[in-house]
Structure formats: C-alpha cells, structure tokens
PDB file of N, CA and C in Angstrom:
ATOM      1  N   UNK A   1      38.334 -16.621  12.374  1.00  0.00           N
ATOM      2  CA  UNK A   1      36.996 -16.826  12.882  1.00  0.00           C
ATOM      3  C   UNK A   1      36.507 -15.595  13.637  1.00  0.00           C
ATOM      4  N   UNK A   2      37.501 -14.648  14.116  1.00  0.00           N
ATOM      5  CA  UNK A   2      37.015 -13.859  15.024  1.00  0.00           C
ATOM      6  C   UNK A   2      36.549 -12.398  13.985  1.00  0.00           C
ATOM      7  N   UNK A   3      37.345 -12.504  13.300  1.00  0.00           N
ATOM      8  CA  UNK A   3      36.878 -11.711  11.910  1.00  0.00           C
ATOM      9  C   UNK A   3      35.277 -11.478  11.500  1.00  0.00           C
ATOM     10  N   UNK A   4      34.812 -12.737  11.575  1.00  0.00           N
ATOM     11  CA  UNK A   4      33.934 -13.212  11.217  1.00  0.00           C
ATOM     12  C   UNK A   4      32.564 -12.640  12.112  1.00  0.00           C
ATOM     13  N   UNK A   5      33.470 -13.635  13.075  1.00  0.00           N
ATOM     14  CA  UNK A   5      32.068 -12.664  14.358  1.00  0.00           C
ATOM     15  C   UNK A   5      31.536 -11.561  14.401  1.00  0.00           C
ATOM     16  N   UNK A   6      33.155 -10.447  14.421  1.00  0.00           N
ATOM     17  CA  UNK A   6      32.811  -9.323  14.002  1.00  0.00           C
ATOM     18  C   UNK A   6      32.051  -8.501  13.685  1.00  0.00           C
ATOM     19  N   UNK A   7      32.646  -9.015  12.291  1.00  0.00           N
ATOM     20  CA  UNK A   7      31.336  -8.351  10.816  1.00  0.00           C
ATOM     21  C   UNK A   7      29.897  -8.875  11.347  1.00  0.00           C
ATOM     22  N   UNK A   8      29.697 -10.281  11.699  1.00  0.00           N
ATOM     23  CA  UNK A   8      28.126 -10.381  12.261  1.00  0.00           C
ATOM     24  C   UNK A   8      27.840  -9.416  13.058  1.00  0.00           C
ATOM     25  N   UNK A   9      28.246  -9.094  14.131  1.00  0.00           N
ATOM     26  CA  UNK A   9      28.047  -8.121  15.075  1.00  0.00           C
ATOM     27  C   UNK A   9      27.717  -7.057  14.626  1.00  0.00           C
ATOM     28  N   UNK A  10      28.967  -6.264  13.850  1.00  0.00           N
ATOM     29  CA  UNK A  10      28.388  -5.202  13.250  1.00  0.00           C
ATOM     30  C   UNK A  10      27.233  -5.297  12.256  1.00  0.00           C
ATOM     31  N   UNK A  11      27.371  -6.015  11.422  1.00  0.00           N
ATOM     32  CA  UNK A  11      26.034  -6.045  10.856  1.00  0.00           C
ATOM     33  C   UNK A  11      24.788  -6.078  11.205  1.00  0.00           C
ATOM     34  N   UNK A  12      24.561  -6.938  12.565  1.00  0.00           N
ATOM     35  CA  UNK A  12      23.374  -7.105  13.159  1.00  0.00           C
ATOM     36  C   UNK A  12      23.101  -5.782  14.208  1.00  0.00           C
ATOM     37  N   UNK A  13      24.508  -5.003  14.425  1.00  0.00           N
ATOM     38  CA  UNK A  13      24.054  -3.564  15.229  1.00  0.00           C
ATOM     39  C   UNK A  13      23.378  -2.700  14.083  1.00  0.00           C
ATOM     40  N   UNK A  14      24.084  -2.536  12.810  1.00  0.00           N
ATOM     41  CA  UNK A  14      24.058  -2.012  11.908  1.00  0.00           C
ATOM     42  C   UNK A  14      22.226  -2.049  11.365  1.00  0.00           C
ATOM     43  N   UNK A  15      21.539  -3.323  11.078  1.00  0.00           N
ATOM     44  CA  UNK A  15      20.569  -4.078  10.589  1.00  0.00           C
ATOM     45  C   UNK A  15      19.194  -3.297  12.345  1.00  0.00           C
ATOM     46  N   UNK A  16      19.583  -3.522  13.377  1.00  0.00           N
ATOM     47  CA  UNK A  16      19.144  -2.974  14.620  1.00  0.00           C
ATOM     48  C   UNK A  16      18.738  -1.574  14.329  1.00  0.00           C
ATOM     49  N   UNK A  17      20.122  -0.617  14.293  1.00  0.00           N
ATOM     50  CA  UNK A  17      19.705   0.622  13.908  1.00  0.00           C
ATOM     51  C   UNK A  17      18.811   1.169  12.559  1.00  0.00           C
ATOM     52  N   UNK A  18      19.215   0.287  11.645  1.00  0.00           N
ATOM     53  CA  UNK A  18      18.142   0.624  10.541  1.00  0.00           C
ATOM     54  C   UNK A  18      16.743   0.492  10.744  1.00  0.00           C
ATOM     55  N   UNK A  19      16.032  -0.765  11.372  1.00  0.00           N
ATOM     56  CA  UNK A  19      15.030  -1.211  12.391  1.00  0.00           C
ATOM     57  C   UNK A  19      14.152   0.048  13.130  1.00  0.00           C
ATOM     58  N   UNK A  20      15.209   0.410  13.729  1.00  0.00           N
ATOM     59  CA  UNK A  20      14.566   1.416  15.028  1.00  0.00           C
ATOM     60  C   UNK A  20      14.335   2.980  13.978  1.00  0.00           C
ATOM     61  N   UNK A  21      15.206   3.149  13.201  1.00  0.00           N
ATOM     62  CA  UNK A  21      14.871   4.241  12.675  1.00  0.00           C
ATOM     63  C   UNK A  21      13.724   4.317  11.472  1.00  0.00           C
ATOM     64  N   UNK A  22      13.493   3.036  11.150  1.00  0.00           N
ATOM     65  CA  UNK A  22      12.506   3.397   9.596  1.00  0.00           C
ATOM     66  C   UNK A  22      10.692   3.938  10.341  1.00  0.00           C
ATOM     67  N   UNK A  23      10.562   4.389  10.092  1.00  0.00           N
ATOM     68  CA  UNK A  23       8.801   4.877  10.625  1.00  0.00           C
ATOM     69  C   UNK A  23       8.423   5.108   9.123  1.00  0.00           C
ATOM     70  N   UNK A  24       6.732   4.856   9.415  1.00  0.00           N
ATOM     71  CA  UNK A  24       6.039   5.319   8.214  1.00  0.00           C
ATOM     72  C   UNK A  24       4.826   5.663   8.962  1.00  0.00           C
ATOM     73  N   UNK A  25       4.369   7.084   8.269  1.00  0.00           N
ATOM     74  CA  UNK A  25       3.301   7.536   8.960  1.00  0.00           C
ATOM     75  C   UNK A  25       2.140   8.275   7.449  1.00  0.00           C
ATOM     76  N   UNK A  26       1.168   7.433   8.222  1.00  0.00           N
ATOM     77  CA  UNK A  26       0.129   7.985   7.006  1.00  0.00           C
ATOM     78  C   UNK A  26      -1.335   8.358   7.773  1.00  0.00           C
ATOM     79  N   UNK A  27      -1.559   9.803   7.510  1.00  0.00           N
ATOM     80  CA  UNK A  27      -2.439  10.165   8.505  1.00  0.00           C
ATOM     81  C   UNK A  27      -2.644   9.914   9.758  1.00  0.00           C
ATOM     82  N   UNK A  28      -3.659   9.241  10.574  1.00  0.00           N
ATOM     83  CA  UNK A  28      -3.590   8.910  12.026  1.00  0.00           C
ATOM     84  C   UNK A  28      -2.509   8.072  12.529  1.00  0.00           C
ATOM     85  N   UNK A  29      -2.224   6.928  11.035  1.00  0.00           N
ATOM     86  CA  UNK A  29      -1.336   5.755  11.284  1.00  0.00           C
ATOM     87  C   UNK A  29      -0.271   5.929  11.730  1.00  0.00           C
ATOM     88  N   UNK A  30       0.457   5.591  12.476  1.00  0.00           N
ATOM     89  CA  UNK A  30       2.028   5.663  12.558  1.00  0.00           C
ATOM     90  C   UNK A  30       2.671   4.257  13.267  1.00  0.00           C
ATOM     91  N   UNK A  31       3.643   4.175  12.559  1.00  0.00           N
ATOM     92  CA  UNK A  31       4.441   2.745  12.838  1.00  0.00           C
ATOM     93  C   UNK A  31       6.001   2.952  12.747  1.00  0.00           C
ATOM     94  N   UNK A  32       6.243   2.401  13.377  1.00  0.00           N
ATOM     95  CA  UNK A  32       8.195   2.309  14.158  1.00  0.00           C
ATOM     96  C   UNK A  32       8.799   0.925  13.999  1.00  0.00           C
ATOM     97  N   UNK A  33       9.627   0.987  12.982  1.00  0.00           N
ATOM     98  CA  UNK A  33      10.237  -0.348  13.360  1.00  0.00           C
ATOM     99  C   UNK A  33       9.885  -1.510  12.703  1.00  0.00           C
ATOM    100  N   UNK A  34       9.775  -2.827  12.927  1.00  0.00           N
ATOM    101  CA  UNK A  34       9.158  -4.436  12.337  1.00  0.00           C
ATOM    102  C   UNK A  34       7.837  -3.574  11.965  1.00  0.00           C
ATOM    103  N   UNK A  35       6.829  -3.439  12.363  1.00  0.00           N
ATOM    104  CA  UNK A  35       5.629  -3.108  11.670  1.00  0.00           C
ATOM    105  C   UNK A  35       5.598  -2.008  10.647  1.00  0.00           C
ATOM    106  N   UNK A  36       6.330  -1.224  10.478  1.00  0.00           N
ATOM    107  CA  UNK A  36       6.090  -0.182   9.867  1.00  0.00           C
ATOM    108  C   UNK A  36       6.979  -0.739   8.595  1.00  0.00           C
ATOM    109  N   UNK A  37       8.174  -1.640   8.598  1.00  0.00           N
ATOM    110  CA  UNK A  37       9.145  -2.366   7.648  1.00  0.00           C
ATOM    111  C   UNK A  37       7.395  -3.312   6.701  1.00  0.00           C
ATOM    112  N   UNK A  38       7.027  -3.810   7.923  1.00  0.00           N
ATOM    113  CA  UNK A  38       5.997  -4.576   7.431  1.00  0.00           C
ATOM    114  C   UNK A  38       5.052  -4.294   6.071  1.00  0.00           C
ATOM    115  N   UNK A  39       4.215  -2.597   6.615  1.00  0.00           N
ATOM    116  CA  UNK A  39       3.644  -2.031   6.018  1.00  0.00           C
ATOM    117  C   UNK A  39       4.153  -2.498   4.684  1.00  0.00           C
ATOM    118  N   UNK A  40       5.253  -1.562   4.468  1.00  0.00           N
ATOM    119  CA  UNK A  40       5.767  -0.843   3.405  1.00  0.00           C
ATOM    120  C   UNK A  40       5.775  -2.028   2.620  1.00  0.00           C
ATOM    121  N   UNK A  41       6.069  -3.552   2.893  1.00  0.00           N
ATOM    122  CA  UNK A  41       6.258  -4.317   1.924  1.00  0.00           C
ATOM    123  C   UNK A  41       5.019  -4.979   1.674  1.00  0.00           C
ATOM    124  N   UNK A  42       4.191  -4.666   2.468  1.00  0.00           N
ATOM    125  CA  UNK A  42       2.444  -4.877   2.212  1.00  0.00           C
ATOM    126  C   UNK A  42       2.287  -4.487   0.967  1.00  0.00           C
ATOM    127  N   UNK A  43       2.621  -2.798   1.137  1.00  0.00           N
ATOM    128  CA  UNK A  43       2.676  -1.884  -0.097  1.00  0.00           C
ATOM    129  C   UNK A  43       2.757  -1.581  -1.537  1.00  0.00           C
ATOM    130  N   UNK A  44       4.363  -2.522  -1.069  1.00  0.00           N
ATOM    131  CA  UNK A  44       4.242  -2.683  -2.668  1.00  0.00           C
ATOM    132  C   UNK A  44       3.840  -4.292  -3.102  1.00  0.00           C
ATOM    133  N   UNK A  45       3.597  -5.131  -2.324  1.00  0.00           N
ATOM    134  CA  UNK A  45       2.609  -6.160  -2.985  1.00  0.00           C
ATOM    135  C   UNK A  45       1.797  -5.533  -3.438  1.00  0.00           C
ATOM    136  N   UNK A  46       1.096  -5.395  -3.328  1.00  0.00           N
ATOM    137  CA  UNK A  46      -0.415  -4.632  -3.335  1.00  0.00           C
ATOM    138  C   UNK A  46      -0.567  -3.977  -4.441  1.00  0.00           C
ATOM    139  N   UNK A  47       0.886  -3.005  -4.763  1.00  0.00           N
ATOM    140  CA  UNK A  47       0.741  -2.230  -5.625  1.00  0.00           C
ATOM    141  C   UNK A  47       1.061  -2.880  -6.865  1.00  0.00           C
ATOM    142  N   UNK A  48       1.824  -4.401  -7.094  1.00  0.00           N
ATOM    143  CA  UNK A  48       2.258  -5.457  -7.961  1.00  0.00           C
ATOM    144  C   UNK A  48       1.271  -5.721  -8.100  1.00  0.00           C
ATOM    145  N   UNK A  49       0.223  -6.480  -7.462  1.00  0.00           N
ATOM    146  CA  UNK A  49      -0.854  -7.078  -7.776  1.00  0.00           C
ATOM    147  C   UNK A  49      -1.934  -6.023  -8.626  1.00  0.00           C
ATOM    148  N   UNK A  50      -2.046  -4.532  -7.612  1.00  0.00           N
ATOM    149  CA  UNK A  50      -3.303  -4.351  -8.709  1.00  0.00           C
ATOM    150  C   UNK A  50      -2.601  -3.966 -10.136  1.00  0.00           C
ATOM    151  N   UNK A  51      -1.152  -3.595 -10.215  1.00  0.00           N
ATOM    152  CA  UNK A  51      -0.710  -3.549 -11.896  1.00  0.00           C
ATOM    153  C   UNK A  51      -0.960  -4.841 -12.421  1.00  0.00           C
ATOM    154  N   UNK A  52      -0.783  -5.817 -12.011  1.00  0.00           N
ATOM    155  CA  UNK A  52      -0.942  -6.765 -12.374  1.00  0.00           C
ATOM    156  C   UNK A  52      -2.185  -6.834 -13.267  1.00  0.00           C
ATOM    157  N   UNK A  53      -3.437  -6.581 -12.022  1.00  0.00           N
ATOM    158  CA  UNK A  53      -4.927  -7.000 -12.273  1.00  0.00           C
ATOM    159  C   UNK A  53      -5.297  -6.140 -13.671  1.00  0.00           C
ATOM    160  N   UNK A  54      -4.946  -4.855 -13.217  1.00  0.00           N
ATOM    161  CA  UNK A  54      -4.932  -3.700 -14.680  1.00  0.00           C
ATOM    162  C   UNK A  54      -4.085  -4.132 -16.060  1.00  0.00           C
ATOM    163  N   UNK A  55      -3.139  -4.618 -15.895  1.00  0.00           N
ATOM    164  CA  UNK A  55      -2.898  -4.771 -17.177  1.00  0.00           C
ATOM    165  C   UNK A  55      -3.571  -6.289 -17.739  1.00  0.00           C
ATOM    166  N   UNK A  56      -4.319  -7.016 -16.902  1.00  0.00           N
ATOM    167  CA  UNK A  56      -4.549  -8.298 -17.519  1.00  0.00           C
ATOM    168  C   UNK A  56      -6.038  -8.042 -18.204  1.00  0.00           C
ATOM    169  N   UNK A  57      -6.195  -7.083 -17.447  1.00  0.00           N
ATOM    170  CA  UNK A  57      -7.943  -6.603 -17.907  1.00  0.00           C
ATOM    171  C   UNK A  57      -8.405  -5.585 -18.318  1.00  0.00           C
ATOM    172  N   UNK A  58      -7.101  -4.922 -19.262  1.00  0.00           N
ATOM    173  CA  UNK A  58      -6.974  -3.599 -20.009  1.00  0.00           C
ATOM    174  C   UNK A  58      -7.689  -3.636 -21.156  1.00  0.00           C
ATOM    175  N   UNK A  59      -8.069  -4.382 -21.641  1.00  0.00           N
ATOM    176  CA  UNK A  59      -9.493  -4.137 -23.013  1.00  0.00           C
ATOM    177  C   UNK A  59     -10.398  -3.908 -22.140  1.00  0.00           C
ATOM    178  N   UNK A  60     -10.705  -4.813 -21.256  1.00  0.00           N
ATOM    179  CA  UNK A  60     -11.910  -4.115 -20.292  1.00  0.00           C
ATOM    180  C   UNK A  60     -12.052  -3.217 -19.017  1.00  0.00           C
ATOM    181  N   UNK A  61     -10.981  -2.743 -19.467  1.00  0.00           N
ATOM    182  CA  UNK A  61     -11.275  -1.287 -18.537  1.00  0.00           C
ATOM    183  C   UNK A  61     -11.992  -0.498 -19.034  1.00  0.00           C
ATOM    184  N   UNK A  62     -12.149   0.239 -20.236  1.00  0.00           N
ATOM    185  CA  UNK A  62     -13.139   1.589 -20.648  1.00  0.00           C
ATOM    186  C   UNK A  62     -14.294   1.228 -20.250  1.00  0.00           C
ATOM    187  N   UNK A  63     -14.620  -0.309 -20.659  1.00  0.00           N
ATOM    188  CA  UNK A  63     -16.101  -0.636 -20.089  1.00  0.00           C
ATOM    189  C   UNK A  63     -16.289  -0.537 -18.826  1.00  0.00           C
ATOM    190  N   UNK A  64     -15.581  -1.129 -17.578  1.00  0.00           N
ATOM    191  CA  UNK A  64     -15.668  -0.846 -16.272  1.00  0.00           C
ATOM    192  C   UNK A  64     -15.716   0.216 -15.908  1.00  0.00           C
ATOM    193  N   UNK A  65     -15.028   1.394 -16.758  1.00  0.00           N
ATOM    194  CA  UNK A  65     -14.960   2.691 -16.033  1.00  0.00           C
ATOM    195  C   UNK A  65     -16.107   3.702 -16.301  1.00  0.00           C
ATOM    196  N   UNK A  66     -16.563   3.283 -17.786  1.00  0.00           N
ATOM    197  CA  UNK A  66     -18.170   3.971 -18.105  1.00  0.00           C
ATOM    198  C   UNK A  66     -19.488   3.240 -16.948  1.00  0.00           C
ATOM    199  N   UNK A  67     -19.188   2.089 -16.603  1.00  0.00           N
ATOM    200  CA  UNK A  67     -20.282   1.625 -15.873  1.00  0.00           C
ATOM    201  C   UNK A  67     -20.044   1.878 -14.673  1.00  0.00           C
ATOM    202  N   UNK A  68     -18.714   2.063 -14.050  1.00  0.00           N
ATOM    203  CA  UNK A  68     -18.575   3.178 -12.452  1.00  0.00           C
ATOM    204  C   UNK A  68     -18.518   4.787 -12.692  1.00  0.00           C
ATOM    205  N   UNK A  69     -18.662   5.252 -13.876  1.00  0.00           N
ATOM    206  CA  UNK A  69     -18.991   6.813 -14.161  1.00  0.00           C
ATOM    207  C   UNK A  69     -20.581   6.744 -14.006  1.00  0.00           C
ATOM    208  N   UNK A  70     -21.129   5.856 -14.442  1.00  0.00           N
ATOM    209  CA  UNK A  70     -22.559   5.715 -14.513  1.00  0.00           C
ATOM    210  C   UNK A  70     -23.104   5.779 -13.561  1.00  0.00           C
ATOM    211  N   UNK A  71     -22.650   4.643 -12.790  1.00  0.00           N
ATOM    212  CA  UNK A  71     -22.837   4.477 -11.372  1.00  0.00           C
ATOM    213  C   UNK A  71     -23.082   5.262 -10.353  1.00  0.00           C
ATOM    214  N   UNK A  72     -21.895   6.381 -10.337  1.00  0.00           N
ATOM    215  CA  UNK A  72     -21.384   7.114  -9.579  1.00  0.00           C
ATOM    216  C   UNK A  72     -22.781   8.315 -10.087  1.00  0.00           C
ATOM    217  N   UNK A  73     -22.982   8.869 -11.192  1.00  0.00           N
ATOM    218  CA  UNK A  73     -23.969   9.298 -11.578  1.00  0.00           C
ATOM    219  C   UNK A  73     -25.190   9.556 -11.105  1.00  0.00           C
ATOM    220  N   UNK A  74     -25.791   7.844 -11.234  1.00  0.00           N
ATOM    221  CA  UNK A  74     -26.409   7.288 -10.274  1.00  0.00           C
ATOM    222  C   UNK A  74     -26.827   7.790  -9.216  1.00  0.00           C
ATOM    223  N   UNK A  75     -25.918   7.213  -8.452  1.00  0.00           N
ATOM    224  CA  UNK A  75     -25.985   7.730  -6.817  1.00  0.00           C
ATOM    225  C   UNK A  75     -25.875   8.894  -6.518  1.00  0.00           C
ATOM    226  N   UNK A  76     -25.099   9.970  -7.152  1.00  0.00           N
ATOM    227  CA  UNK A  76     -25.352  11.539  -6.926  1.00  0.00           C
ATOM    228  C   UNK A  76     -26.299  12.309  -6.989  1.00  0.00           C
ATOM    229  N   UNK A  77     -27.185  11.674  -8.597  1.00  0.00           N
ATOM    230  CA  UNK A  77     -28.342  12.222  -8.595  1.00  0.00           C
ATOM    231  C   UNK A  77     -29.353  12.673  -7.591  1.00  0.00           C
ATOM    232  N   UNK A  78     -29.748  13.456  -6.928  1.00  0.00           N
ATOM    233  CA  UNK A  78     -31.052  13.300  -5.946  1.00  0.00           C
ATOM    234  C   UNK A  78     -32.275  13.615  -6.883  1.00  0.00           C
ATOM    235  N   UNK A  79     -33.340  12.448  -6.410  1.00  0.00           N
ATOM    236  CA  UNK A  79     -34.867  12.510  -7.229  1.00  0.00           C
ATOM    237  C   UNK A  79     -35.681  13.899  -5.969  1.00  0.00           C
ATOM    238  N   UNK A  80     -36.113  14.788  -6.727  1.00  0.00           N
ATOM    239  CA  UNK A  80     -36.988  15.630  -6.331  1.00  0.00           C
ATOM    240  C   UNK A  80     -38.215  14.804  -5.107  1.00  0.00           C
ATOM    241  N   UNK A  81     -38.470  13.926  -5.528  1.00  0.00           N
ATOM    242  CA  UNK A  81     -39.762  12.795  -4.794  1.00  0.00           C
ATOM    243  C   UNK A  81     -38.702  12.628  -3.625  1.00  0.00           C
ATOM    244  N   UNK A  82     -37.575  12.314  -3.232  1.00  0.00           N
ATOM    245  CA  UNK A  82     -37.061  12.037  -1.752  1.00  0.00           C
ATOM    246  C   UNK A  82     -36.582  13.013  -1.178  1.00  0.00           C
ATOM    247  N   UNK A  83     -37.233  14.451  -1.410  1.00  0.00           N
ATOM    248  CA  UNK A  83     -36.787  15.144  -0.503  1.00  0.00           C
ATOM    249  C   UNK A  83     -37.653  15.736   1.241  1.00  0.00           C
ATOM    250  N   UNK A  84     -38.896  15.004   0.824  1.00  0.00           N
ATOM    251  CA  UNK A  84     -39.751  15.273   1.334  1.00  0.00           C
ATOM    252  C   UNK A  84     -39.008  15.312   2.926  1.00  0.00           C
TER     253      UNK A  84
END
C-alpha cells in the first residue's frame, strides 16, 4: 500500500511541475499554468470543429469564397463621389 502512495505522490508532484511550467503566449496574451493548459485545448477544439465545418461544406466553398473576394472588392473600392 505504501508503494502505492508513493507513485501517487510522485505523480501528482510530477503532474504539479508540468502545470507550473506550460505557458502559452500569443502576442499581448500570456498565460501560466490551468489557464494557459486551458487555452491550448480550446485550440484545438476549435481547430476540429472548423475542419469539420470545411470539409462538410466543401462543394460550397468556391462559391463562398468568390462572394467574400467580391465582397472584399466591394468594400475596398473607394467611389470618387465620397471623397468630398
């Protein structure tokens, strides 16, 4: 039994130090520890889901992407009449 304890112990010092050391820093952001563990698995949800969303709606991507090229178009343009 005492074996046992042990290995918990160490493991949970072990599991502690991994804790305190992980940081993730992205531009202003920076995080230490439980939140920054947090992030990261935000992360890659996030990044599951939008593969997800992309491959379910991959015939209609070219169309989405000509109508946000358009878009984007659009809005860059400046009309001579609003510069006044």
């Amino acid at each position: 039994m005492k074996s046992r304890a042990r290995m918990f112990v160490a493991l949970t010092r072990g599991m502690a130090r991994i804790q305190k050391t992980f940081t993730i820093e992205i531009g202003p952001l920076k995080a230490t520890g439980v939140p920054a563990i947090l992030l990261g698995v935000t992360g890659v949800v996030l990044a599951g889901g939008i593969t997800a969303a992309l491959s379910r709606g991959a015939s209609r991507l070219p169309e989405t992407l000509d109508a946000a090229r358009q878009l984007a178009a659009t809005v860059n343009n400046t009309s001579p009449r609003l510069r006044a």
